[in-house]
Structures are given as structure tokens and as C-alpha cells.
PDB file of N, CA and C in Angstrom:
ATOM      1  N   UNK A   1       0.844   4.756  -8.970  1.00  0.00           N
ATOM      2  CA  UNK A   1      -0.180   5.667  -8.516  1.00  0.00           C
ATOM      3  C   UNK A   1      -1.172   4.949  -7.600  1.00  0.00           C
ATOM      4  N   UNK A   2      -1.368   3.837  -7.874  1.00  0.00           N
ATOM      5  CA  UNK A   2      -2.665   3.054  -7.185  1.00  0.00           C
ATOM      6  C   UNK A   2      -1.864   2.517  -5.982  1.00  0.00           C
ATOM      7  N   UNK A   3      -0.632   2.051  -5.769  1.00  0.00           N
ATOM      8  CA  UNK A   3       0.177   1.643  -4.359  1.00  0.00           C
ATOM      9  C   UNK A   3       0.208   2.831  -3.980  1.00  0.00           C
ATOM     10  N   UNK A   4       0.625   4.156  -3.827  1.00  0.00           N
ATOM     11  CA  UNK A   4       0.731   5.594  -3.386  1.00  0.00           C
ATOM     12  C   UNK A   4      -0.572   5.735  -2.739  1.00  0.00           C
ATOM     13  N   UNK A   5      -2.096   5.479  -3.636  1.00  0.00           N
ATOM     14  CA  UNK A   5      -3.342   6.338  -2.745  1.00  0.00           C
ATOM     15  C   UNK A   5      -3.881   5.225  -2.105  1.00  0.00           C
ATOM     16  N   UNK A   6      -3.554   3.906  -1.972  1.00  0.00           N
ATOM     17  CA  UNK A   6      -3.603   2.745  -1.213  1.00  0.00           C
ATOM     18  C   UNK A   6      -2.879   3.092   0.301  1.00  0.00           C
ATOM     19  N   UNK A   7      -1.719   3.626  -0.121  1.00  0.00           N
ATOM     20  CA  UNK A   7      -0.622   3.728   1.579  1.00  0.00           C
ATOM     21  C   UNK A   7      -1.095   5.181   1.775  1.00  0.00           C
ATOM     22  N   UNK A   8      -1.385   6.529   1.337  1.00  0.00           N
ATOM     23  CA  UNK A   8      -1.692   7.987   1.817  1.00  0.00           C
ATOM     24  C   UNK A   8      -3.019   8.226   1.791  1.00  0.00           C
ATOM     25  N   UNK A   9      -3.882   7.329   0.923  1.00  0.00           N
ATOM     26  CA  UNK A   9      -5.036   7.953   0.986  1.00  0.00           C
ATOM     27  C   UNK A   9      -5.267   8.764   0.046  1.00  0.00           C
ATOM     28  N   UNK A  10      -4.504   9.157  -0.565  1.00  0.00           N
ATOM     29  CA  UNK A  10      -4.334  10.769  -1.692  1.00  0.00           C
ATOM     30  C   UNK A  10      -4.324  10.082  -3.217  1.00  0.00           C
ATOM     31  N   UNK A  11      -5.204  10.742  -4.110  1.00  0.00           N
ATOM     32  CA  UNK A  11      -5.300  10.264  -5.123  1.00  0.00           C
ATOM     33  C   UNK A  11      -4.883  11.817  -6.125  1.00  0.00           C
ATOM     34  N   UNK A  12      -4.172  11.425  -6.747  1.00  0.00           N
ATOM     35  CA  UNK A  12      -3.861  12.643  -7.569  1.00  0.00           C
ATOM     36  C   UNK A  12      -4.145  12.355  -8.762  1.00  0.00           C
ATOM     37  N   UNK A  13      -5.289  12.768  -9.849  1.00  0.00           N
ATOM     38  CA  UNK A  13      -5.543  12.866 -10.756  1.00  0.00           C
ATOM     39  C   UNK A  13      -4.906  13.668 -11.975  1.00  0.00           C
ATOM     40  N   UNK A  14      -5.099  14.856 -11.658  1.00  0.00           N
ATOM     41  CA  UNK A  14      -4.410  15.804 -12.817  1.00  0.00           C
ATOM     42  C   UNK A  14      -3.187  15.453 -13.210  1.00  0.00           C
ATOM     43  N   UNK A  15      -3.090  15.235 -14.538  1.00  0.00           N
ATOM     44  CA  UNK A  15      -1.942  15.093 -14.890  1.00  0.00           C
ATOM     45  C   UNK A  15      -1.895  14.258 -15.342  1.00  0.00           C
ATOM     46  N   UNK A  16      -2.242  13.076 -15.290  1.00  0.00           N
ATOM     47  CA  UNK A  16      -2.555  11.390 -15.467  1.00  0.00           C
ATOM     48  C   UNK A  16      -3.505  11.437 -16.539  1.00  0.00           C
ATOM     49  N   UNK A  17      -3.265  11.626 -17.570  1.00  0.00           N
ATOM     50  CA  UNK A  17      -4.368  11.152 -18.493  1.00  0.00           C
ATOM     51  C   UNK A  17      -5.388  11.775 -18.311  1.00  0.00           C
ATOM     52  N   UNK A  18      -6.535  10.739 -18.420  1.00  0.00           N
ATOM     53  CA  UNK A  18      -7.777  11.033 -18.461  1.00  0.00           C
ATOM     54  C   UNK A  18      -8.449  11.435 -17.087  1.00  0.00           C
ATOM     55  N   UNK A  19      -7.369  11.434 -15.828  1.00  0.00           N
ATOM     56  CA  UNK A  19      -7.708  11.162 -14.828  1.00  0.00           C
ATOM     57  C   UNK A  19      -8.172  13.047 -14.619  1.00  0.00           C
ATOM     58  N   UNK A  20      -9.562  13.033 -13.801  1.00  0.00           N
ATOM     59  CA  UNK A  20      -9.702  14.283 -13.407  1.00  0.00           C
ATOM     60  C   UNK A  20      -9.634  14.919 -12.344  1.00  0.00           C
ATOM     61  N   UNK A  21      -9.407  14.511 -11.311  1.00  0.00           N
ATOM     62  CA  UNK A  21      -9.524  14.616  -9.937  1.00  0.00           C
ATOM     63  C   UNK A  21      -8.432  14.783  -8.829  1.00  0.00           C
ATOM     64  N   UNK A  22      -8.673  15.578  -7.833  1.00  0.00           N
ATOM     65  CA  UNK A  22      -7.626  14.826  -6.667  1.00  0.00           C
ATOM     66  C   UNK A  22      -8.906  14.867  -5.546  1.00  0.00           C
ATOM     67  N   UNK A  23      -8.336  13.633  -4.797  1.00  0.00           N
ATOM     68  CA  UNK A  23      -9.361  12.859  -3.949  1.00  0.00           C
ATOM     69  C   UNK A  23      -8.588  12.373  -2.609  1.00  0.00           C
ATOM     70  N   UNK A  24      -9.213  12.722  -1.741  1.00  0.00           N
ATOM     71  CA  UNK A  24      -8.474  11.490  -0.547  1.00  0.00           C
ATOM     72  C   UNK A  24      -9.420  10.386  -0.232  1.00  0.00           C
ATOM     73  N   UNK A  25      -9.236   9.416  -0.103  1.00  0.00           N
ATOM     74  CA  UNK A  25      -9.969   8.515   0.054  1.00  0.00           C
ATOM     75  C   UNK A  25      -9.987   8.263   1.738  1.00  0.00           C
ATOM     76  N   UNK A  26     -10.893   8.378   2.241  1.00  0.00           N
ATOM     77  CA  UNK A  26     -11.110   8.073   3.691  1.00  0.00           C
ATOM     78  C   UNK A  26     -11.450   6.433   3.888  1.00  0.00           C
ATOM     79  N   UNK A  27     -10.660   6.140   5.110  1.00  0.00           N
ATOM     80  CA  UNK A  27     -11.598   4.896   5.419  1.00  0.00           C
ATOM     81  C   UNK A  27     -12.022   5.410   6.851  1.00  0.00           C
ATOM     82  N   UNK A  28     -13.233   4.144   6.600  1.00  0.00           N
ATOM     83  CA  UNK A  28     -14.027   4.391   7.405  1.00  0.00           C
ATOM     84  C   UNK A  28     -13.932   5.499   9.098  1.00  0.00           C
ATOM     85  N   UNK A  29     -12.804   4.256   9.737  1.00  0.00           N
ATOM     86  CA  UNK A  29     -12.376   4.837  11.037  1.00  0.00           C
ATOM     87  C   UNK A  29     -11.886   6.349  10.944  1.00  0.00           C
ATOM     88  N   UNK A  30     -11.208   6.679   9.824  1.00  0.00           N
ATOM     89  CA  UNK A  30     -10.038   7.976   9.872  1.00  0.00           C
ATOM     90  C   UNK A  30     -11.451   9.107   9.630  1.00  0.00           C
ATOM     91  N   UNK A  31     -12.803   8.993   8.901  1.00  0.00           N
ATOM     92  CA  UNK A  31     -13.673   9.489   8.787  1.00  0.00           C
ATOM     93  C   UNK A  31     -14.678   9.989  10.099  1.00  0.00           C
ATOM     94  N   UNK A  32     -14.573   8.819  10.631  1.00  0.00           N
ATOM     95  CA  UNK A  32     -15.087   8.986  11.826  1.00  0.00           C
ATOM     96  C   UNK A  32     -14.546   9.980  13.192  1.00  0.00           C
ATOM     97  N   UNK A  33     -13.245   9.608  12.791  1.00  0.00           N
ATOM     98  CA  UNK A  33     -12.142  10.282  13.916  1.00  0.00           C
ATOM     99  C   UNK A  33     -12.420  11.994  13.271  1.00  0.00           C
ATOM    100  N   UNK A  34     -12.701  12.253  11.967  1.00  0.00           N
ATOM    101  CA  UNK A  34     -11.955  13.684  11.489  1.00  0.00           C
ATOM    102  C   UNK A  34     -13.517  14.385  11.868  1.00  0.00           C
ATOM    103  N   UNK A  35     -13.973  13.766  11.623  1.00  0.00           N
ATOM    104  CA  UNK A  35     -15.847  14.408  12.316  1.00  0.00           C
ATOM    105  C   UNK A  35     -15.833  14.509  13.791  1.00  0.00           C
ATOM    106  N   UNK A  36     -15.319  13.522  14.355  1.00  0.00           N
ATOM    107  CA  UNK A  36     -15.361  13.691  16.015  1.00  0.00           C
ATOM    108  C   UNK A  36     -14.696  15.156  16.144  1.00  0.00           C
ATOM    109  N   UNK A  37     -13.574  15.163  15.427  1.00  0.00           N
ATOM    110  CA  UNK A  37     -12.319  16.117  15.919  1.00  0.00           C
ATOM    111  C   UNK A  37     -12.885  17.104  15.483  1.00  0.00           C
ATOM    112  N   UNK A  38     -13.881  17.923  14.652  1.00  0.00           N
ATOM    113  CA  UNK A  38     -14.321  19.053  13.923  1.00  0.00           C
ATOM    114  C   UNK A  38     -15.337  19.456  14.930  1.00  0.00           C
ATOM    115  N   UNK A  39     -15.617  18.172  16.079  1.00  0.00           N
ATOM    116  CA  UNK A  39     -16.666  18.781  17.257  1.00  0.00           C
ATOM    117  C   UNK A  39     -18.196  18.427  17.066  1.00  0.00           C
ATOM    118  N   UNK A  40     -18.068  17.678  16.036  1.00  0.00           N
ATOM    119  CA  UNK A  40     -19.650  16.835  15.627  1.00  0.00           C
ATOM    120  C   UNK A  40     -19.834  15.890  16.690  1.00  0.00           C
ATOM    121  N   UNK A  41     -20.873  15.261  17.380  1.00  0.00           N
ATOM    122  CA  UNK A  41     -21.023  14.202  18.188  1.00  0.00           C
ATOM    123  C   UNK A  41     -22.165  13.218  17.442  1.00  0.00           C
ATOM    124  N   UNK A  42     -22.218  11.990  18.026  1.00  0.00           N
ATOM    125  CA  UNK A  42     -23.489  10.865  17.790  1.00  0.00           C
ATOM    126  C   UNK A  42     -22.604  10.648  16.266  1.00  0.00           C
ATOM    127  N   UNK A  43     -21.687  10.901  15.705  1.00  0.00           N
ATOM    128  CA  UNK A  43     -21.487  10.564  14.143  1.00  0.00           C
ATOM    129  C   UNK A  43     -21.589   8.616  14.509  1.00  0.00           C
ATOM    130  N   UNK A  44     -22.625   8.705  12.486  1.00  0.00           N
ATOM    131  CA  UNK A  44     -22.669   7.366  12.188  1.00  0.00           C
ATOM    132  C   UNK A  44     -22.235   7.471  10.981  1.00  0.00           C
ATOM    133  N   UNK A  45     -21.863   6.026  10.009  1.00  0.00           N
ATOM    134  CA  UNK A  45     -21.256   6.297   8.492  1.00  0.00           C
ATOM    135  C   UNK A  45     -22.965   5.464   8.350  1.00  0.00           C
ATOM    136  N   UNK A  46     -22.858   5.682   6.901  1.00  0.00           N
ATOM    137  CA  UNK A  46     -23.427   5.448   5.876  1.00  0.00           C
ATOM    138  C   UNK A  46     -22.988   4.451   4.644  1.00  0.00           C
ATOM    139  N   UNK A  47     -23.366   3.893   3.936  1.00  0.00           N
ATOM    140  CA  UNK A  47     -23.007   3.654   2.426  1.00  0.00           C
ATOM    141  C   UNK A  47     -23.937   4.082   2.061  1.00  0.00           C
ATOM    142  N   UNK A  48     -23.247   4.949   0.502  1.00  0.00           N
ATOM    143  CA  UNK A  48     -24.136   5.652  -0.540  1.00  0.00           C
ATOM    144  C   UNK A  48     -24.493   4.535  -1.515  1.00  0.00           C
ATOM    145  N   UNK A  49     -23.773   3.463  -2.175  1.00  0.00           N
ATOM    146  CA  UNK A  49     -24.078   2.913  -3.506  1.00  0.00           C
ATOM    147  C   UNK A  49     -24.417   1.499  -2.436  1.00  0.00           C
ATOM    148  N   UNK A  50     -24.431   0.822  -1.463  1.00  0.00           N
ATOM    149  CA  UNK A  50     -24.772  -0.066  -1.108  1.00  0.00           C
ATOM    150  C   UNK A  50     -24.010  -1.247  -1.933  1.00  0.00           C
ATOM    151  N   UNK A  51     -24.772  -2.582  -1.798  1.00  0.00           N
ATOM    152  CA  UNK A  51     -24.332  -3.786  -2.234  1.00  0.00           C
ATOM    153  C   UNK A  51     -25.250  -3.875  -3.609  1.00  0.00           C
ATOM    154  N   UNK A  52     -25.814  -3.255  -3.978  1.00  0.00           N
ATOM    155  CA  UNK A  52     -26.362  -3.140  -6.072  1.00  0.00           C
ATOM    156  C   UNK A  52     -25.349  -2.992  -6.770  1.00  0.00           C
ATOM    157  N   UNK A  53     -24.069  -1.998  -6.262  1.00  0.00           N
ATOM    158  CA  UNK A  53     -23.150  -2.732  -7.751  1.00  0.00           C
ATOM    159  C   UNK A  53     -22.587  -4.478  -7.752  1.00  0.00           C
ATOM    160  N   UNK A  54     -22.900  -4.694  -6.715  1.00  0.00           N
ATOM    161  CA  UNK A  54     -22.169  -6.105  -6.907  1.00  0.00           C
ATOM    162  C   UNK A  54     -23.015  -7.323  -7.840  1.00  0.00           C
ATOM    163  N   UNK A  55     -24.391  -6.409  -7.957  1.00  0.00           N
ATOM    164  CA  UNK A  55     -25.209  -7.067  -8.456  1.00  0.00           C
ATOM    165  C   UNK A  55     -25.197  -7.434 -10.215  1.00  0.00           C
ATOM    166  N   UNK A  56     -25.024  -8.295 -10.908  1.00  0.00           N
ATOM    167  CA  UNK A  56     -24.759  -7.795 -12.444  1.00  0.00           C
ATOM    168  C   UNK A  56     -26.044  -7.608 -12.776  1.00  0.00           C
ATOM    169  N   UNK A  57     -27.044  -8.084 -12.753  1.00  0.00           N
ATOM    170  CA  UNK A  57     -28.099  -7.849 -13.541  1.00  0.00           C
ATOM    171  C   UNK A  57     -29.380  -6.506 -12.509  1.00  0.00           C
ATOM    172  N   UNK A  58     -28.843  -5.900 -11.937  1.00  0.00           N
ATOM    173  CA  UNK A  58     -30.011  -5.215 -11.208  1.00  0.00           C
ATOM    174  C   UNK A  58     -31.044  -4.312 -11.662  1.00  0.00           C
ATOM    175  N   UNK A  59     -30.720  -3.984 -12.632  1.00  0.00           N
ATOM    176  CA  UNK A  59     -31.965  -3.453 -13.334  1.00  0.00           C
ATOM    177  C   UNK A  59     -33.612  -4.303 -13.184  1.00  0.00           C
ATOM    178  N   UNK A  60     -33.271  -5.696 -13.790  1.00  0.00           N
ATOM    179  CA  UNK A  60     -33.895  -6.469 -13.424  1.00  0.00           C
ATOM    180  C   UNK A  60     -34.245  -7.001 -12.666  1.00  0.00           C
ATOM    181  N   UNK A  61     -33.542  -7.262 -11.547  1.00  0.00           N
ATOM    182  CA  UNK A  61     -33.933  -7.301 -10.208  1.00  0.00           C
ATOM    183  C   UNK A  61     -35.141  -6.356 -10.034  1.00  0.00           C
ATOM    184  N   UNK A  62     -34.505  -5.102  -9.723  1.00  0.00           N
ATOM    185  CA  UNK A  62     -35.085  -3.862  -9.439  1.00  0.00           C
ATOM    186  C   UNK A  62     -36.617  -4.108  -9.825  1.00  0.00           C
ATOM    187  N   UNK A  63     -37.090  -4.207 -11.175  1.00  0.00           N
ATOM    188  CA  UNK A  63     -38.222  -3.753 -11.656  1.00  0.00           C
ATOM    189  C   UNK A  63     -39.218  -5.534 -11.402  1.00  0.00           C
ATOM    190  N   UNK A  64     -38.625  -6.400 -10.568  1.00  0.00           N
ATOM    191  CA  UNK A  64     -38.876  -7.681  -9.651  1.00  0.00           C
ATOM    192  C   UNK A  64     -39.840  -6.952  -8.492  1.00  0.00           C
ATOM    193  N   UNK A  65     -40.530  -6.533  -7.993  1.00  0.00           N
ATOM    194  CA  UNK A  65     -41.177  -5.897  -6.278  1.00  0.00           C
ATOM    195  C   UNK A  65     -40.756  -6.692  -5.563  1.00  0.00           C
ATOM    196  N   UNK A  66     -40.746  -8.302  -5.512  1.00  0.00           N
ATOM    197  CA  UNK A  66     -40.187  -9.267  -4.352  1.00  0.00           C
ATOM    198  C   UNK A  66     -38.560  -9.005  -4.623  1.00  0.00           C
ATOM    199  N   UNK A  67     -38.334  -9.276  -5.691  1.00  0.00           N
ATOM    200  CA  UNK A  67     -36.193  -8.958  -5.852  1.00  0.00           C
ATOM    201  C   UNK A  67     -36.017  -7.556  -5.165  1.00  0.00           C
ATOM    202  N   UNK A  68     -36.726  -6.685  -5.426  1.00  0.00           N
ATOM    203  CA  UNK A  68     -36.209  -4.918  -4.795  1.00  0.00           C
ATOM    204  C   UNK A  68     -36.376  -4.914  -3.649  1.00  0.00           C
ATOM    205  N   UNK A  69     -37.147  -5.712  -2.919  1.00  0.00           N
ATOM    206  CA  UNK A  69     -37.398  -5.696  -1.508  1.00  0.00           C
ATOM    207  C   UNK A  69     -36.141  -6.494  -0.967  1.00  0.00           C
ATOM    208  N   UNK A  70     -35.729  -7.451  -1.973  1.00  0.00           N
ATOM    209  CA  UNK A  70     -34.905  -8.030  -1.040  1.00  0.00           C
ATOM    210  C   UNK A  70     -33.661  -7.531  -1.035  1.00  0.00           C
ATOM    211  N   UNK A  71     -33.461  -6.733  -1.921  1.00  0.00           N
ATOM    212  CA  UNK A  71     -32.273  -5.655  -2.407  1.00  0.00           C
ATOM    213  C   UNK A  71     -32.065  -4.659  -1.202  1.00  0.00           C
ATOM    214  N   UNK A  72     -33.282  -4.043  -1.535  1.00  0.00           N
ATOM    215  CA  UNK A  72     -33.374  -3.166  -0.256  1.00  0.00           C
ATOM    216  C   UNK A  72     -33.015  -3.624   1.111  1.00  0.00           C
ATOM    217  N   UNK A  73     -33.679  -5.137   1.607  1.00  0.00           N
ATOM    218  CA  UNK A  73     -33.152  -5.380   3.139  1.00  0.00           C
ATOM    219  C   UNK A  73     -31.799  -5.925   2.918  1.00  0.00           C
ATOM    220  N   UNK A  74     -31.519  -6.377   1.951  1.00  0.00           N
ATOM    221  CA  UNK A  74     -29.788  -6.472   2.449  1.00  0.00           C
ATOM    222  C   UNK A  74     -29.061  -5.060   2.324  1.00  0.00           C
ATOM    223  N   UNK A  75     -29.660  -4.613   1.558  1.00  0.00           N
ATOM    224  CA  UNK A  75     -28.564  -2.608   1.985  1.00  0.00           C
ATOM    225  C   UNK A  75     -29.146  -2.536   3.152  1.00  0.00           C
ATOM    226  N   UNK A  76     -30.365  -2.376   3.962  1.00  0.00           N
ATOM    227  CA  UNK A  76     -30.267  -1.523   4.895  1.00  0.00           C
ATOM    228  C   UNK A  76     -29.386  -2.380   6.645  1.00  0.00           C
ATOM    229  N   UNK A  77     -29.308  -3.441   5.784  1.00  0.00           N
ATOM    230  CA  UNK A  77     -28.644  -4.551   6.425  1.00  0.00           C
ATOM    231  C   UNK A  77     -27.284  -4.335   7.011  1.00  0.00           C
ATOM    232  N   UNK A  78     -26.439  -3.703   5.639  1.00  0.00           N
ATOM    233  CA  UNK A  78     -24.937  -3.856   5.950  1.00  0.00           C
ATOM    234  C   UNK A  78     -25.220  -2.368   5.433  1.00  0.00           C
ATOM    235  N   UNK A  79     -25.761  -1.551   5.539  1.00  0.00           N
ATOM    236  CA  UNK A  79     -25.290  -0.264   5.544  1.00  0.00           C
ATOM    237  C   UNK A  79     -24.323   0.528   6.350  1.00  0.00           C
ATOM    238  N   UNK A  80     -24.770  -0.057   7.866  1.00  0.00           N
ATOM    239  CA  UNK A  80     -23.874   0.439   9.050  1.00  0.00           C
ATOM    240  C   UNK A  80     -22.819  -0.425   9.619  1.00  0.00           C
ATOM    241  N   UNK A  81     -22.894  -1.758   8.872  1.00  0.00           N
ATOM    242  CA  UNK A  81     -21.566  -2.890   9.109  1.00  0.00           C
ATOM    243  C   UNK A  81     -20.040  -1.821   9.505  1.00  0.00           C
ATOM    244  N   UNK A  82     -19.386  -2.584  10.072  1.00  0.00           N
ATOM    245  CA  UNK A  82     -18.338  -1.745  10.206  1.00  0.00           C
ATOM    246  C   UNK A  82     -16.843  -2.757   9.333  1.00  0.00           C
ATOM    247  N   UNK A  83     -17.013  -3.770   9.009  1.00  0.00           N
ATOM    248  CA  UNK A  83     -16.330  -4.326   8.332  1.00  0.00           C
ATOM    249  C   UNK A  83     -16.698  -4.352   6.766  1.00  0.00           C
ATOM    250  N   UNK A  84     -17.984  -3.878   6.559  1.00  0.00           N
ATOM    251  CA  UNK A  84     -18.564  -3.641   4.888  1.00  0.00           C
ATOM    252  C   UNK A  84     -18.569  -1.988   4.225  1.00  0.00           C
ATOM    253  N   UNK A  85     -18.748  -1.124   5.369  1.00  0.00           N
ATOM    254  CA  UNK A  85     -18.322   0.120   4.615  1.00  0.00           C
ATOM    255  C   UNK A  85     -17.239   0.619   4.272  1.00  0.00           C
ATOM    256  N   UNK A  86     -16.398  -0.143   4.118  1.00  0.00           N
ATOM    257  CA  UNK A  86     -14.888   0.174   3.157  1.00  0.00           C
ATOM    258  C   UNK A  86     -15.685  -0.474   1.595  1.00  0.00           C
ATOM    259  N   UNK A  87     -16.263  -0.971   1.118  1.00  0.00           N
ATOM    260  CA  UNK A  87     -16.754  -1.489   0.482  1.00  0.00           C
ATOM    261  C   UNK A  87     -16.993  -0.368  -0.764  1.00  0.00           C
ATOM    262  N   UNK A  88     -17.781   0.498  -0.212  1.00  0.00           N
ATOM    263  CA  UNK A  88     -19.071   1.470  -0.768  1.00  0.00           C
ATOM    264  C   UNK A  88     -17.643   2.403  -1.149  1.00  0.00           C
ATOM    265  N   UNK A  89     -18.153   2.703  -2.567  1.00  0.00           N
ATOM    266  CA  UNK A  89     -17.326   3.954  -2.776  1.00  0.00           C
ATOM    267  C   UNK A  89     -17.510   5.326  -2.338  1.00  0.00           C
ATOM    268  N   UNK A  90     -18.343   5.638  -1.647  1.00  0.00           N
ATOM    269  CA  UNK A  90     -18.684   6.779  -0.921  1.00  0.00           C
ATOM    270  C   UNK A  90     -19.725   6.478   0.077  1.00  0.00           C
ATOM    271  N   UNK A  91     -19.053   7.107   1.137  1.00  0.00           N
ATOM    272  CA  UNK A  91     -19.311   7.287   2.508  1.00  0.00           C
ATOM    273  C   UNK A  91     -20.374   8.446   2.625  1.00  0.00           C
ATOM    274  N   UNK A  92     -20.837   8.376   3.796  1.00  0.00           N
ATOM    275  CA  UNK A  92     -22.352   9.969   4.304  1.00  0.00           C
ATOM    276  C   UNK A  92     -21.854   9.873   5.840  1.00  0.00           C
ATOM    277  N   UNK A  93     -21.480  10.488   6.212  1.00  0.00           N
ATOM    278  CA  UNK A  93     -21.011  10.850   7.617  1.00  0.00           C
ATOM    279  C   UNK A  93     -22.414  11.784   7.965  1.00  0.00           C
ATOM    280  N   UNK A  94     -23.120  11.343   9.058  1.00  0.00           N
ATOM    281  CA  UNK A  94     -24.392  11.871  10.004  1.00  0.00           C
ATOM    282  C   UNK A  94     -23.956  12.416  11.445  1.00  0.00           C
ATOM    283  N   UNK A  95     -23.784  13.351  11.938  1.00  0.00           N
ATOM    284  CA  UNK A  95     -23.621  13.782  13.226  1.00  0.00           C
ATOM    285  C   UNK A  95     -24.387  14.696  13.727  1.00  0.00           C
ATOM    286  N   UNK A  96     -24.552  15.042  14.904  1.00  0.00           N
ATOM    287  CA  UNK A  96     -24.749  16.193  15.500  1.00  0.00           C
ATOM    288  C   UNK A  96     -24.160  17.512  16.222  1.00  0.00           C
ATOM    289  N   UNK A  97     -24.401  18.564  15.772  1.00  0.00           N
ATOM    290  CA  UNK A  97     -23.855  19.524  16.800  1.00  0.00           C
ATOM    291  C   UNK A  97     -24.015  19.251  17.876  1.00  0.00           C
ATOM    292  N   UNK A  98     -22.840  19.367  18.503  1.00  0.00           N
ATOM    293  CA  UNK A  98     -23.228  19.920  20.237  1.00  0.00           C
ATOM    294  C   UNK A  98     -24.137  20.422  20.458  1.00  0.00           C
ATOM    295  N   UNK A  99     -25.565  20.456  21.496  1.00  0.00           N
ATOM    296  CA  UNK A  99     -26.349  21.625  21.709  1.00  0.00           C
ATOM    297  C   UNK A  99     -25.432  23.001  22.587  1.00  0.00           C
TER     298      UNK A  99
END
């Protein structure tokens, strides 16, 4: 199952246990391309969860004001990396309509 949504992208949950879901997993570029093609322009990606899960202890960090700051500038850092948002388990695609 995990070589299958690795090579299609397609994650099929139901059926599998505990698994609940069906999902395609986008990367980055194919995300970008499917927004262009829907007629959105200016699209940028996003990361939603940033580089804090990599963190083990962030709670603590967090409630640090000098550690959260520095938390914060490394997300807003590699948020728009284009080699780090495969990373983030969920993507935010930003575009604009055409006027």
C-alpha cells in the first residue's frame, strides 16, 4: 500500500483496517501545475505544520519567547523553500483569479 501511494499519489484507506480515508497526496510541483490549469494565477505553496514537528520537545520551546521567536523565523524561513515543502504534510495553495 505505501509503494502504490508513493508511485500514484493515491492513498486508499477504506478497507485497510483502521485506515479511514482516501487521499491523493500532491507534491508540490503537480499542485502547482493543477491550480495553474483550473485558471488561478500568481499561485504560491505554503506549509501548514512547518518545521515544529521535527521538534521533540516544542511545547517547551514554545512557552521560551526567545525559543518561539526562533521557531517562528525558521518556519517563515523555509515555508516557501521549494526543496522543503514536500516535507509538510499539508500544503495551502494561494492564488489569484484572473481579473
Amino acid at each position: 500500500m505505501v509503494e502504490q501511494s508513493v508511485h500514484t499519489g493515491i492513498f486508499s484507506g477504506p478497507g485497510q483496517g483502521e485506515l479511514f480515508t482516501t487521499a491523493y497526496f500532491h507534491r508540490p510541483r503537480e499542485l502547482i501545475k493543477e491550480t495553474t490549469e483550473a485558471g488561478f494565477i500568481e499561485v504560491e505553496l505554503f506549509q501548514i505544520e512547518g518545521p515544529g514537528f521535527l521538534v521533540h520537545d516544542l511545547a517547551e520551546r514554545w512557552n521560551d519567547p526567545a525559543r518561539r521567536n526562533a521557531l517562528l523565523q525558521a518556519a517563515r524561513l523555509m515555508e516557501q523553500e521549494d526543496e522543503i515543502l514536500a516535507l509538510s504534510s499539508h500544503l495551502l495553495a494561494v492564488a489569484r483569479r484572473p481579473d
